[in-house]
Protein backbone atom coordinates (compact mmCIF):
# COMPACT_ATOMS: atom_id res chain seq x y z
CA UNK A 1 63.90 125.19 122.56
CA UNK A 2 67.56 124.96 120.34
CA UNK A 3 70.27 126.06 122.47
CA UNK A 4 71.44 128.40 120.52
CA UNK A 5 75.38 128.05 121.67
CA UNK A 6 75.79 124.55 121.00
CA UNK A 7 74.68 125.79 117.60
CA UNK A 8 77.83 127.39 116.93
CA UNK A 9 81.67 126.31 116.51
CA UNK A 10 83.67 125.79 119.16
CA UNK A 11 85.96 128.50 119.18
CA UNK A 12 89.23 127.93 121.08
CA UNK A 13 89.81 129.75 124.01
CA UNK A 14 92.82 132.21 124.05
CA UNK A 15 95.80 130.69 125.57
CA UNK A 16 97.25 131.87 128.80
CA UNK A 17 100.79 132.65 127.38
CA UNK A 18 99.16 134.70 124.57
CA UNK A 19 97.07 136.91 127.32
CA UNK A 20 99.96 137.11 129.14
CA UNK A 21 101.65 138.71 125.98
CA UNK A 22 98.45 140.55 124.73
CA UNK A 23 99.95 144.07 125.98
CA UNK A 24 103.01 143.66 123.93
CA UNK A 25 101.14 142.15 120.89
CA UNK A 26 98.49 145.21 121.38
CA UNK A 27 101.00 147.72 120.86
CA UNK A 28 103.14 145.84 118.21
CA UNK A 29 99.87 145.28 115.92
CA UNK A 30 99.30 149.38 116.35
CA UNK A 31 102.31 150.38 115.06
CA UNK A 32 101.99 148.15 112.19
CA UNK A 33 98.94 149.50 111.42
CA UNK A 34 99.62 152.73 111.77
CA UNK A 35 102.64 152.21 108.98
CA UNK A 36 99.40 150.99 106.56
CA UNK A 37 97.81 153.97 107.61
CA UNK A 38 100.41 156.32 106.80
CA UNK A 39 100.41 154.71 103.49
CA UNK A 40 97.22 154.44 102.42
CA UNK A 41 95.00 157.47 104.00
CA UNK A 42 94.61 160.91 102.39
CA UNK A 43 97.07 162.86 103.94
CA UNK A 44 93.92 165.54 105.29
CA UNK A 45 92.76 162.50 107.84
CA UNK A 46 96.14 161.18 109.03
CA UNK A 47 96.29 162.81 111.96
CA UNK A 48 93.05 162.14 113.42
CA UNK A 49 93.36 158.44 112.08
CA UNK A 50 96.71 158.08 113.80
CA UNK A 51 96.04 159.93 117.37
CA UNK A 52 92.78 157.85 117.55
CA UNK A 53 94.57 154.89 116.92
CA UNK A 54 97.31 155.41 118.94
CA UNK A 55 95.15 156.35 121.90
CA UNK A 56 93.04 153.20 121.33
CA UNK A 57 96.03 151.10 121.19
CA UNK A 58 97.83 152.02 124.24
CA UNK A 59 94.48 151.99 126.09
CA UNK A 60 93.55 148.51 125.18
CA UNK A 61 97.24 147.32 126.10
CA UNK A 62 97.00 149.10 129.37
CA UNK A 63 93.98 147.63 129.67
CA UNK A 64 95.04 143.86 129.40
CA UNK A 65 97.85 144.53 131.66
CA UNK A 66 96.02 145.37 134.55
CA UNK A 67 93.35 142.35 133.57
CA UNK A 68 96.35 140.35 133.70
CA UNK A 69 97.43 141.40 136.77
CA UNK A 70 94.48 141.06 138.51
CA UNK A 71 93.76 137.13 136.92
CA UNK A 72 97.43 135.80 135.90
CA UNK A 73 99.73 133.87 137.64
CA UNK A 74 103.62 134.88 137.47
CA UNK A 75 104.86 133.30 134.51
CA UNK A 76 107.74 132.88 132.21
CA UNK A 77 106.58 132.76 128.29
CA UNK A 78 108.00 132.82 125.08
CA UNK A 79 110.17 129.64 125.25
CA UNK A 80 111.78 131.34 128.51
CA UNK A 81 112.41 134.99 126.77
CA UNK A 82 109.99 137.05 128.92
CA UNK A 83 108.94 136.94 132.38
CA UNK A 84 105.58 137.86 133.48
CA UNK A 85 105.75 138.67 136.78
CA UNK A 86 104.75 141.25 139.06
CA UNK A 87 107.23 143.72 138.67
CA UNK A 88 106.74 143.35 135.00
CA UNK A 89 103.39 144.63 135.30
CA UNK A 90 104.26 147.29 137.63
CA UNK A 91 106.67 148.48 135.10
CA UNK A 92 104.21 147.92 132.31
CA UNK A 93 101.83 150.25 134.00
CA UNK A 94 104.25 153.22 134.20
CA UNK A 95 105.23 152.79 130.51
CA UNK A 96 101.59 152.87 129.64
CA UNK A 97 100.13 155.65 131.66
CA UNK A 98 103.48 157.63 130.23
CA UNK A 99 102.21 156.32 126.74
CA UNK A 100 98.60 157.92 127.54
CA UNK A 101 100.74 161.41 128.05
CA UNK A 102 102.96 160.98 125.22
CA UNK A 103 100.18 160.30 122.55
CA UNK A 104 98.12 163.27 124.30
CA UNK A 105 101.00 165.82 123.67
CA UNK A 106 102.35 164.51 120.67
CA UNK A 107 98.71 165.09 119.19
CA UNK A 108 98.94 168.62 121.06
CA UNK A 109 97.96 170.97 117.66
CA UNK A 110 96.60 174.14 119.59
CA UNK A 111 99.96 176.10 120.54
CA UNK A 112 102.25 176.72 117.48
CA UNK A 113 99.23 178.65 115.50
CA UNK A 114 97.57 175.38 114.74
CA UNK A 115 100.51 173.26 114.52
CA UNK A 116 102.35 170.47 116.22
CA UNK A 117 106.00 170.69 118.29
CA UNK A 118 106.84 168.42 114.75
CA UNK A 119 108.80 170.09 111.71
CA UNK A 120 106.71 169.62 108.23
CA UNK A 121 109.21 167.87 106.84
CA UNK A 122 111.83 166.78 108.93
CA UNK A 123 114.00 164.26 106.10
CA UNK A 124 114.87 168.38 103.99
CA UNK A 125 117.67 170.81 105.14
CA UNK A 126 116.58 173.61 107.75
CA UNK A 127 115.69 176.94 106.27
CA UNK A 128 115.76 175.20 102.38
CA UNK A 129 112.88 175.82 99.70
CA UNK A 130 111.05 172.58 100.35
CA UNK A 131 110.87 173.11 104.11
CA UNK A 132 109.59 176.44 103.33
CA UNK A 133 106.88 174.90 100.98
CA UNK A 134 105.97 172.14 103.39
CA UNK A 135 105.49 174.62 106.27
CA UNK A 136 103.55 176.42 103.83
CA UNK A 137 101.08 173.62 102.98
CA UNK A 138 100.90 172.75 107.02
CA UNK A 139 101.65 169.20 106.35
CA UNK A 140 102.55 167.36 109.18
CA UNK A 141 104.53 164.15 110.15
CA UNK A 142 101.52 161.50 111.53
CA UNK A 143 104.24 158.74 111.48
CA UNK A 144 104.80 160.45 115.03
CA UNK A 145 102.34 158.03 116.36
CA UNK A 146 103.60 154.63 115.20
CA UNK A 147 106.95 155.33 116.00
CA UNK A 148 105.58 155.95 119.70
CA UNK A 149 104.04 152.24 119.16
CA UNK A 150 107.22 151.41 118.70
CA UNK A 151 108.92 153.21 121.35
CA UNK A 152 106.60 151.61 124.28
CA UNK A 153 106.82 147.86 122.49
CA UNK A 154 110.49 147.97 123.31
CA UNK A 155 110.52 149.59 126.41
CA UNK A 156 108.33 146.83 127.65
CA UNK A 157 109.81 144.04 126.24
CA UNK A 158 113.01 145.23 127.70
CA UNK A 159 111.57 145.91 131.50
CA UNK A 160 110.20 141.87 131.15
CA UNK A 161 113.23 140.00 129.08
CA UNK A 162 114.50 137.36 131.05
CA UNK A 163 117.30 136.57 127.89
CA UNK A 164 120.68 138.49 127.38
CA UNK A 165 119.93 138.80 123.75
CA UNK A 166 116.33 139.59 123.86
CA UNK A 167 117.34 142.18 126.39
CA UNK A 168 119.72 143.60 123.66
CA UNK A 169 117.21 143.40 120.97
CA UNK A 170 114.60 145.57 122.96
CA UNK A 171 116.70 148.45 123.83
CA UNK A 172 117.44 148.23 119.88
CA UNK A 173 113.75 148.68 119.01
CA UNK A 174 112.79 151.44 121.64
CA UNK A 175 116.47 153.39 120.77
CA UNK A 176 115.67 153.73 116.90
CA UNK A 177 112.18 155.40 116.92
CA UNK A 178 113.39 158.08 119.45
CA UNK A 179 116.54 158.83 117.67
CA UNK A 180 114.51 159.63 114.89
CA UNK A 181 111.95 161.61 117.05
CA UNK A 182 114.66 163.56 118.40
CA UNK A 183 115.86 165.27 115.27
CA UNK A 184 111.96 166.60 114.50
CA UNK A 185 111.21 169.69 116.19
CA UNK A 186 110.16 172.26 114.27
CA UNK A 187 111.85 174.94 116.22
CA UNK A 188 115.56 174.98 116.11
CA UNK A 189 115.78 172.70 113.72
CA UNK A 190 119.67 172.65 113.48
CA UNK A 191 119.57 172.00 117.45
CA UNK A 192 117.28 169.52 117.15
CA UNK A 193 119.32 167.45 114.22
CA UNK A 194 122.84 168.36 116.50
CA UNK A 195 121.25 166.29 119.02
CA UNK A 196 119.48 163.14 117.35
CA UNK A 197 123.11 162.66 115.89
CA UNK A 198 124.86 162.99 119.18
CA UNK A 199 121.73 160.76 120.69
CA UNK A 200 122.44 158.43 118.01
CA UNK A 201 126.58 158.15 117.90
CA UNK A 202 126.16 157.66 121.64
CA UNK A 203 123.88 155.39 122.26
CA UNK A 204 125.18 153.18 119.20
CA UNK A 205 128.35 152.79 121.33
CA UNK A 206 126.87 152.31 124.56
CA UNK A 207 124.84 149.34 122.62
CA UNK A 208 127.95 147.86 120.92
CA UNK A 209 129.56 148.07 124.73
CA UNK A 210 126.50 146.34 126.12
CA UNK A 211 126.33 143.69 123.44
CA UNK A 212 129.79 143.04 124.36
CA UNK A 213 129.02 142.53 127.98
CA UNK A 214 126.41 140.07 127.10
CA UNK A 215 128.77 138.09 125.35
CA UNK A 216 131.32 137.82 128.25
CA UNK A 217 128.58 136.63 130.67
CA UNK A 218 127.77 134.21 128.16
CA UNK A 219 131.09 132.97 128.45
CA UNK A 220 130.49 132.91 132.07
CA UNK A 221 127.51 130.96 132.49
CA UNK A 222 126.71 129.02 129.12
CA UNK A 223 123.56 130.41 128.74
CA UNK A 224 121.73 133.65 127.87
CA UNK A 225 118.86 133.23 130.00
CA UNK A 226 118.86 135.11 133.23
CA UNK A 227 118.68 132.11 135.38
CA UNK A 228 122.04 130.66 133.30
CA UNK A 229 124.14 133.57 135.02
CA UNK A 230 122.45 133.24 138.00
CA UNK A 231 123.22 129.08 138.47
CA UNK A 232 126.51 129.47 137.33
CA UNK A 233 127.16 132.37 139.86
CA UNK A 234 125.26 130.07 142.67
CA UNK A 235 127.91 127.40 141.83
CA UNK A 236 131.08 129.44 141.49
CA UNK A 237 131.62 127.88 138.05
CA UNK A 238 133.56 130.17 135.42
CA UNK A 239 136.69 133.14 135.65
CA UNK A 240 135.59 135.69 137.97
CA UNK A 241 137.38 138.06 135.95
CA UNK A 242 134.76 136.89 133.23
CA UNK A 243 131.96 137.58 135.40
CA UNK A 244 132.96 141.19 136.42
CA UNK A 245 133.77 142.58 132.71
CA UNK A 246 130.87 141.19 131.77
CA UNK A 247 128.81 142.79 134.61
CA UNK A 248 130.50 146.18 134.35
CA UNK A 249 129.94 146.37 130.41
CA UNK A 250 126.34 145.41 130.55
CA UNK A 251 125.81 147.96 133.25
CA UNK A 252 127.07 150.37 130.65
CA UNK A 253 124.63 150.00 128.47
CA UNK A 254 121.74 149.85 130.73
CA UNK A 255 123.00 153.18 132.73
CA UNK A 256 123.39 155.22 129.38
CA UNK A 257 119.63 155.24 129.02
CA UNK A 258 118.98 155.76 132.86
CA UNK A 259 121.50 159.11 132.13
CA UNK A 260 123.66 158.45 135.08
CA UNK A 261 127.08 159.43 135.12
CA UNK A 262 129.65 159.57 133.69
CA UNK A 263 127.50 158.03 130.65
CA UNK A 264 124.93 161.28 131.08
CA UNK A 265 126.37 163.77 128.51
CA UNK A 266 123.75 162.99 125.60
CA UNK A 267 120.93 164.04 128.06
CA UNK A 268 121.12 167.97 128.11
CA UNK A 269 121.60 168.35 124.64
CA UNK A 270 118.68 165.89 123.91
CA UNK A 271 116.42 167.23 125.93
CA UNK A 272 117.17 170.83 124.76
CA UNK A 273 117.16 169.80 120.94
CA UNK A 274 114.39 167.09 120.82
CA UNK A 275 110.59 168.34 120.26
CA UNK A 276 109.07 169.21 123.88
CA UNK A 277 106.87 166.67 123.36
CA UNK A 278 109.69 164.19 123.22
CA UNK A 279 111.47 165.29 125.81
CA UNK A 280 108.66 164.50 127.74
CA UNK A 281 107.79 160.92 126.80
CA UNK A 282 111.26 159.91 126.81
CA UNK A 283 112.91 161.69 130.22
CA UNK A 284 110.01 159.33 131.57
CA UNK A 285 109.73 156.07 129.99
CA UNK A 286 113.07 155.86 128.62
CA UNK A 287 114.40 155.93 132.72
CA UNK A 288 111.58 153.48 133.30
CA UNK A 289 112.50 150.92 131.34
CA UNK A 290 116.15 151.06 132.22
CA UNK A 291 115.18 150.87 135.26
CA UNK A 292 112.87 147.67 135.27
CA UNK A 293 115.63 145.90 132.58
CA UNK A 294 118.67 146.88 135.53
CA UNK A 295 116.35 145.60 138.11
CA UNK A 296 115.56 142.54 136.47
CA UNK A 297 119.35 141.76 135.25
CA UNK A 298 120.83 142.15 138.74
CA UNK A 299 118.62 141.48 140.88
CA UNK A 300 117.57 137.83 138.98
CA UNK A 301 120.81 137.08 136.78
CA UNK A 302 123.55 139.04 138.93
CA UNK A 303 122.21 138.39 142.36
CA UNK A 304 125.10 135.86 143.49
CA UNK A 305 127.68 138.69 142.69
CA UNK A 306 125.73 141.78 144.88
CA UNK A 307 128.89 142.76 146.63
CA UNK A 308 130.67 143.69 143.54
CA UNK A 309 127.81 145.70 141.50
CA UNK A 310 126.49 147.36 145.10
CA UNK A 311 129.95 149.46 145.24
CA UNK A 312 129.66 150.06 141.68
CA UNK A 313 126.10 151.63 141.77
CA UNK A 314 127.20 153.60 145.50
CA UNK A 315 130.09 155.42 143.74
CA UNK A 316 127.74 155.89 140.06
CA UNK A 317 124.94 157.38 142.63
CA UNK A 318 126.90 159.58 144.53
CA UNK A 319 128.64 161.12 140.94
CA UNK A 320 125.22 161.52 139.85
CA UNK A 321 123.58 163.26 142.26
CA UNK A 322 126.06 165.26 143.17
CA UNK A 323 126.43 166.17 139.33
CA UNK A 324 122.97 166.69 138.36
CA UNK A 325 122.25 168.52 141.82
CA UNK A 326 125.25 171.08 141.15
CA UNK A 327 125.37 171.58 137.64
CA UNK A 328 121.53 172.31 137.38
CA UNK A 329 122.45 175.41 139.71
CA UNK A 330 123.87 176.94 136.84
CA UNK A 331 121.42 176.31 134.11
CA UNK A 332 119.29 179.69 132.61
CA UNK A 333 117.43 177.49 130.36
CA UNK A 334 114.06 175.11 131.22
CA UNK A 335 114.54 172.55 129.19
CA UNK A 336 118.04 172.10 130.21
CA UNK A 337 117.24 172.60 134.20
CA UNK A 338 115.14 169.85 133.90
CA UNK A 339 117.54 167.51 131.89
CA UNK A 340 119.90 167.92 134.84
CA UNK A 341 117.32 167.15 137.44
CA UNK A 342 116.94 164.19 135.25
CA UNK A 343 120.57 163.17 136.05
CA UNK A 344 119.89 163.86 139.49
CA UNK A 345 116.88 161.70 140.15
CA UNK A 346 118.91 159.05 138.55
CA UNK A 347 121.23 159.19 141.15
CA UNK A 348 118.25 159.08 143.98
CA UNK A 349 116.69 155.90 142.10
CA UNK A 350 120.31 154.26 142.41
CA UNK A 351 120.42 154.93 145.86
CA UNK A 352 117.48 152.60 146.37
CA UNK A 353 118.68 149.77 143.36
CA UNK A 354 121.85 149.79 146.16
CA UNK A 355 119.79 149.07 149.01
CA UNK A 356 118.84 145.61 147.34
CA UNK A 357 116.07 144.76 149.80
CA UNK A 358 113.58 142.39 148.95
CA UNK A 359 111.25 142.75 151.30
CA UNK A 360 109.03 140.06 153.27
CA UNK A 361 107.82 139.25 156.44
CA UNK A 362 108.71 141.48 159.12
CA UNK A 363 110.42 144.00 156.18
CA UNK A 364 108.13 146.59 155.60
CA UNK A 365 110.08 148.20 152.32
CA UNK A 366 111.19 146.61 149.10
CA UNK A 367 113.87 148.03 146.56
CA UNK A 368 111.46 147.01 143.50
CA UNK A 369 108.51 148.82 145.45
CA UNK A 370 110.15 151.97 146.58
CA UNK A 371 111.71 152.47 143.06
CA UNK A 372 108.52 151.89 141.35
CA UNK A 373 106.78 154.31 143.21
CA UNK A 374 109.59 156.86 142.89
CA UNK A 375 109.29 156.40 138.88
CA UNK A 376 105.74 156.75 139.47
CA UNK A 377 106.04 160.11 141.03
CA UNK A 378 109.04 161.56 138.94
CA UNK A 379 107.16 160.63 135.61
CA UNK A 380 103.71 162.18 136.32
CA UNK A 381 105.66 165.08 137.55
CA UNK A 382 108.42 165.21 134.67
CA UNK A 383 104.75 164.87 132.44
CA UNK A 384 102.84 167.48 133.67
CA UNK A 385 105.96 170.02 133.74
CA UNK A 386 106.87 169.74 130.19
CA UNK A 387 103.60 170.52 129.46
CA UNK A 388 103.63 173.07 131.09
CA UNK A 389 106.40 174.11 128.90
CA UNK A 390 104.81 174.08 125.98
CA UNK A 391 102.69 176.49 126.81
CA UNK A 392 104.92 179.11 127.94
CA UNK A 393 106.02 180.95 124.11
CA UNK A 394 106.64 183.76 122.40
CA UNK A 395 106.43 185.03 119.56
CA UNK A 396 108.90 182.92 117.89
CA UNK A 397 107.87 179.42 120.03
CA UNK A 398 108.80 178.21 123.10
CA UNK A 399 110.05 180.56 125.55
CA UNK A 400 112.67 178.57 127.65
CA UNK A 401 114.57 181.03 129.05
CA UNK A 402 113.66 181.58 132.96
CA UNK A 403 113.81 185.33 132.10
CA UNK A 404 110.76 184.63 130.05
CA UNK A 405 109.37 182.82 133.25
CA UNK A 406 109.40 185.59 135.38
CA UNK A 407 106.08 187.32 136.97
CA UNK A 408 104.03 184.39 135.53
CA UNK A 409 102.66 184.06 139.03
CA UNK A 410 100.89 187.68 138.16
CA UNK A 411 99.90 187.15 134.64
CA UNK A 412 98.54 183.36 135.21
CA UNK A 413 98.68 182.45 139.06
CA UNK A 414 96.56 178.92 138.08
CA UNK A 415 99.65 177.83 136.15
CA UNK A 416 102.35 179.27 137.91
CA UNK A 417 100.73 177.39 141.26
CA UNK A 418 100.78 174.14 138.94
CA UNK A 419 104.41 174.38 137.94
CA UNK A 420 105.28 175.52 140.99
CA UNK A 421 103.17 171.94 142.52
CA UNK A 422 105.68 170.02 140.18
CA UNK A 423 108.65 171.91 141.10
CA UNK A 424 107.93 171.09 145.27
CA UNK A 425 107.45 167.70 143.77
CA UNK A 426 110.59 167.10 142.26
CA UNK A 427 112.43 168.69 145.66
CA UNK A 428 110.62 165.96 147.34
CA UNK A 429 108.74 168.69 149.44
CA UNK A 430 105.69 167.56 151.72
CA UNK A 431 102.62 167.27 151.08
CA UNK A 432 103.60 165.68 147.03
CA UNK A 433 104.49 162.28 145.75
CA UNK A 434 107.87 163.42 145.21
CA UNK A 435 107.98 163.45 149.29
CA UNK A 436 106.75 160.23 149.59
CA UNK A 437 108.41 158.90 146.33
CA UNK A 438 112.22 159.64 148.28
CA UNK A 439 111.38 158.56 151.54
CA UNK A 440 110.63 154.85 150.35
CA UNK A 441 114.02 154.94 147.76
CA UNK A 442 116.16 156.33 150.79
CA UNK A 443 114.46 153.93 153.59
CA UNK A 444 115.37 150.79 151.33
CA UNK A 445 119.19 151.80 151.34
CA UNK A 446 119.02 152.38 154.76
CA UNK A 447 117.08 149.22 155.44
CA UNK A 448 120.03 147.57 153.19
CA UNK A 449 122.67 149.01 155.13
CA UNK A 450 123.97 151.99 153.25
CA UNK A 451 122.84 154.71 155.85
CA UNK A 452 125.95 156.97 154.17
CA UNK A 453 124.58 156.91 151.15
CA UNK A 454 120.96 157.90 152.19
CA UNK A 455 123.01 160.88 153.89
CA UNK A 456 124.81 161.82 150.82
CA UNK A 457 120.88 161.74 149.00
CA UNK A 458 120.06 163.87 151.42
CA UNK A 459 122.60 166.59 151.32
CA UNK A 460 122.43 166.29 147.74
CA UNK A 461 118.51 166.57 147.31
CA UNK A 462 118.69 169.81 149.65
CA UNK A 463 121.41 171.71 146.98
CA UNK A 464 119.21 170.11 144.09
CA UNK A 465 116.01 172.18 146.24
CA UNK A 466 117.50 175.47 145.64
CA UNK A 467 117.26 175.06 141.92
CA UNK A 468 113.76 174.04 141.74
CA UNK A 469 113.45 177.03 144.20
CA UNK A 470 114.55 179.28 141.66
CA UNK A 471 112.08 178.61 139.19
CA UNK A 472 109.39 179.69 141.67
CA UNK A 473 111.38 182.50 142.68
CA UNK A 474 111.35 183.46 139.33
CA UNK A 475 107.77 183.05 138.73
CA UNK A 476 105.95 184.79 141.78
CA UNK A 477 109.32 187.27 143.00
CA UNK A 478 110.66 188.82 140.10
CA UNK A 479 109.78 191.22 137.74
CA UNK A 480 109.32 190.38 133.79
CA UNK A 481 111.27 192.21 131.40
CA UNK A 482 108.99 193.33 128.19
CA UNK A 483 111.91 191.83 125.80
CA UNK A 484 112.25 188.64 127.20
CA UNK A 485 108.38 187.81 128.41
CA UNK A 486 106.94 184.98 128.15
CA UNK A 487 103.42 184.58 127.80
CA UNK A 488 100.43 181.24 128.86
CA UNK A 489 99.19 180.10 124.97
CA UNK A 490 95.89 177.89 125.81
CA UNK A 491 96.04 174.42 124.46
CA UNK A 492 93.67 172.02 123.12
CA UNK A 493 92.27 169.87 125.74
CA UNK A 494 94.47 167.27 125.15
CA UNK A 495 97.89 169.09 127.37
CA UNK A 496 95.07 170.77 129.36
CA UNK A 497 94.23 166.66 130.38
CA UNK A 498 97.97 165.61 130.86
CA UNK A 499 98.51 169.05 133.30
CA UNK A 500 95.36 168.64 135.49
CA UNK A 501 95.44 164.89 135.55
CA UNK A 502 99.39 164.86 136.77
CA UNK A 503 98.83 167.71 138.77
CA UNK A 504 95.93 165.85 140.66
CA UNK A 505 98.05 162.52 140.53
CA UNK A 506 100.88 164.61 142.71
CA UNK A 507 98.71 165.52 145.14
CA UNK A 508 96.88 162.67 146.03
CA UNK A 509 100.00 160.29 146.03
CA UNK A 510 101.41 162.81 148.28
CA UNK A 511 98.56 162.60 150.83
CA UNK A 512 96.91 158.95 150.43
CA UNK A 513 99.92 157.08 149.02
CA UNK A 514 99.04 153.60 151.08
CA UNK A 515 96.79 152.02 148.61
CA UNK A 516 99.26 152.72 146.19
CA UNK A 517 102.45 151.61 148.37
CA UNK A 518 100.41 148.48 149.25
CA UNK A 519 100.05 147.46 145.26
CA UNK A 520 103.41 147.89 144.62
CA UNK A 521 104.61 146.22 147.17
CA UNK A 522 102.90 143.04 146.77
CA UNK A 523 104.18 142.76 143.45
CA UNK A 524 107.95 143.00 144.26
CA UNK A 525 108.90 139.92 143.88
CA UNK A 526 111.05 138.97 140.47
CA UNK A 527 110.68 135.28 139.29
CA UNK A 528 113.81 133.81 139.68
């Protein structure tokens, strides 16, 4: 009999560099395609087009990255740009799995009387005849979805650039697409305008100052790959001086998107004014990738000059915790509460980028490990709380206020005891992730020697308790006033998905984290 195969052509095999990139590619050739989309469907099947899409897109990239993981050696592709590594695809999973929950409540259409969180037409002036007349024909924006595309193509091409300037032109591409997200909720639409602007003014400059940085450590080292800084550093070539302004401006940059102080003041008025939604997807991934990009740059480039940015990240921690932790005492509205115990976590995730410990034999933590997992547990929880709030309205939308919170316990115990999950999660309360997610941050600082500063997390995380403890108080203590109530609206399955999937996520990670830890942990280690 014919063999069939050697009948056909031989048909080259895919290379490994261009596996290795398939996750990027993935989501690059998505949101290109969802641009044709926009352009050529009927506007009556764009969203279903685009959510599908979108869904397909970021499970197919997710997909390849954990192939890759399992079957790829660490690598460095691209002509040097990007590094493949294991922390790469840690960070690539987070981004991901926050993708999966940002398409599912971005497609969210079952709360707002059969409409998205997105105005009709975002580009006209609040309140004027042609919003009126698009809200009127229910159209809706379905470029939503490409722009995510976009969104989690530069977050993850950030978290893996091993070059200055490709590290540059990644926070470009992921900063665009949510300044432009920010400034389309359909509620408060002034708000929501007020703050892509701000979002926008502000993180221009923090680019510009980062840019800037980049070019002094150029000076430096000659080079814009990591391992350029790193040699020179290793070899005490180059003005010192050099070296620090450079370091301090590009740490700028990077901690503007993490939201730690002082460079935090966009994040409560962005998280208040951007589409819920939004909030969501970015108070996750946007901290993600900052965090695998800051990892990456000091830990691979910056390495040699540890003493100098390790006092620079204690005193940014301790302002940030202490910040977030007090501040958020004071806060009467949801979105806003949770902004500031964005800020705060920031400060706990520093605490462990201090501790600098690498891990290895006989060293049962690693920095990269313990801060992975900790973005692990903060995102599912951050996830599964905002949509929570989504669901919580009245009449006119989204009830933020925590007088509209109170007695939910009474009127719908199954979500209050789901908020209230995320809530003990966020305190770092046993028996969630959020426990387990702070011990491994805090025992890498203490493993690295900065036992003060794990004591300064610790008085801070008990003050930033007492806030999440009010927003259970509120729930299942107090009494609801009929003005300000609040009432449960039942989604579409796709938030009911994102709250029972994080809410099982918190729990589990809480009680079984050792598989988990284990992963992570063999996967610490950058290429250098």
């Amino acid at each position: 009999m014919i063999n069939l195969l050697e009948t056909l052509p031989n048909i080259p095999a895919v290379s490994p560099e261009w596996m290795a990139l398939s996750p990027l590619l993935v989501l690059l050739g998505v949101g290109c395609l969802g641009i044709v989309l926009e352009a050529v469907l009927p506007r009556e099947v764009r969203y279903l087009v685009q959510s599908a899409v979108a869904l397909l897109g970021v499970i197919a990239a997710l997909a390849l990255t954990i192939l890759n993981w399992m079957d790829r050696a660490p690598a460095i592709v691209a002509e040097g740009l990007i590094a493949i590594d294991g922390p790469t695809n840690v960070f690539w999973s987070i981004l991901l799995v926050t993708g999966l929950g940002g398409v599912a409540l971005f497609a969210e259409r079952g709360l707002g009387n059969g409409r998205s969180a997105f105005a009709s037409s975002a580009s006209t002036v609040p309140g004027s005849p042609l919003e009126r007349e698009a809200d009127r024909l229910r159209r809706e924006h379905t470029e939503i979805f490409p722009l995510l595309m976009f969104a989690l193509f530069g977050m993850m091409l950030f978290a893996s650039s091993n070059n200055l300037l490709v590290l540059f032109v990644a926070v470009e591409i992921f900063s665009l697409p949510l300044y432009l997200l920010t400034g389309m909720a359909r509620r408060r639409r002034l708000l929501s305008q007020e703050a892509a602007l701000k979002y926008f003014l502000l993180g221009s400059l923090a680019s510009a100052i980062m840019l800037y940085g980049i070019a002094l450590l150029y000076g430096y080292s000659g080079g814009l790959q990591l391992s350029d800084v790193d040699t020179a550093i290793s070899m005490g070539i180059g003005s010192q001086w050099l070296l620090l302004a450079g370091l301090l401006l590009v740490s700028v940059g990077v901690l503007f998107k993490i939201g730690a102080v002082p460079f935090h003041a966009w994040t409560p008025d962005v998280y208040m004014g951007a589409p819920t939604p939004v909030t969501a997807f970015m108070a996750v991934a946007t901290k993600t990738a900052a965090v695998g990009g800051l990892l990456r740059v000091f830990y691979v480039a910056l390495g040699g000059a540890q003493w100098d940015w390790q006092l620079l990240f204690s005193v940014v921690a301790v302002a940030t915790m202490l910040l977030g932790s007090t501040v958020a005492l004071a806060q009467n509205d949801i979105k806003r509460l949770l902004a500031y115990s964005s800020i705060a976590h920031a400060g706990f995730i520093l605490v462990g980028v201090v501790g600098a410990v690498q891990g290895g034999v006989g060293i049962p933590v690693s920095s990269v490990s313990a801060i992975a997992f900790y973005l692990l547990t903060y995102g599912i929880a951050t996830l599964g709380a905002f949509a929570i709030v989504t669901m919580v309205r009245r009449a006119g939308g989204e009830a933020n206020s925590l007088d509209a919170w109170k007695g939910l316990g009474r009127r719908n115990p199954f979500i209050a005891v789901l908020m209230t999950l995320f809530m003990l999660s966020f305190a770092g309360i046993p028996p969630t992730a959020g426990f387990i997610g702070k011990l491994t941050v805090f025992s890498a600082a203490w493993v690295g020697g900065y036992g003060w500063l794990v004591l300064v997390a610790l008085l801070t995380s008990a003050i930033a308790a007492y806030f999440y403890l009010k927003v259970i108080v509120a729930m299942w203590f107090q009494e609801a006033d009929e003005a300000t109530v609040g009432e449960v609206t039942d989604p579409s399955l796709w938030t009911w998905i994102v709250v029972v999937v994080s809410a099982a996520a918190t729990l589990v990670l809480g009680l079984v984290p050792g598989g988990v830890l284990t992963l992570l942990a063999n996967a610490a280690q950058f290429i250098r």
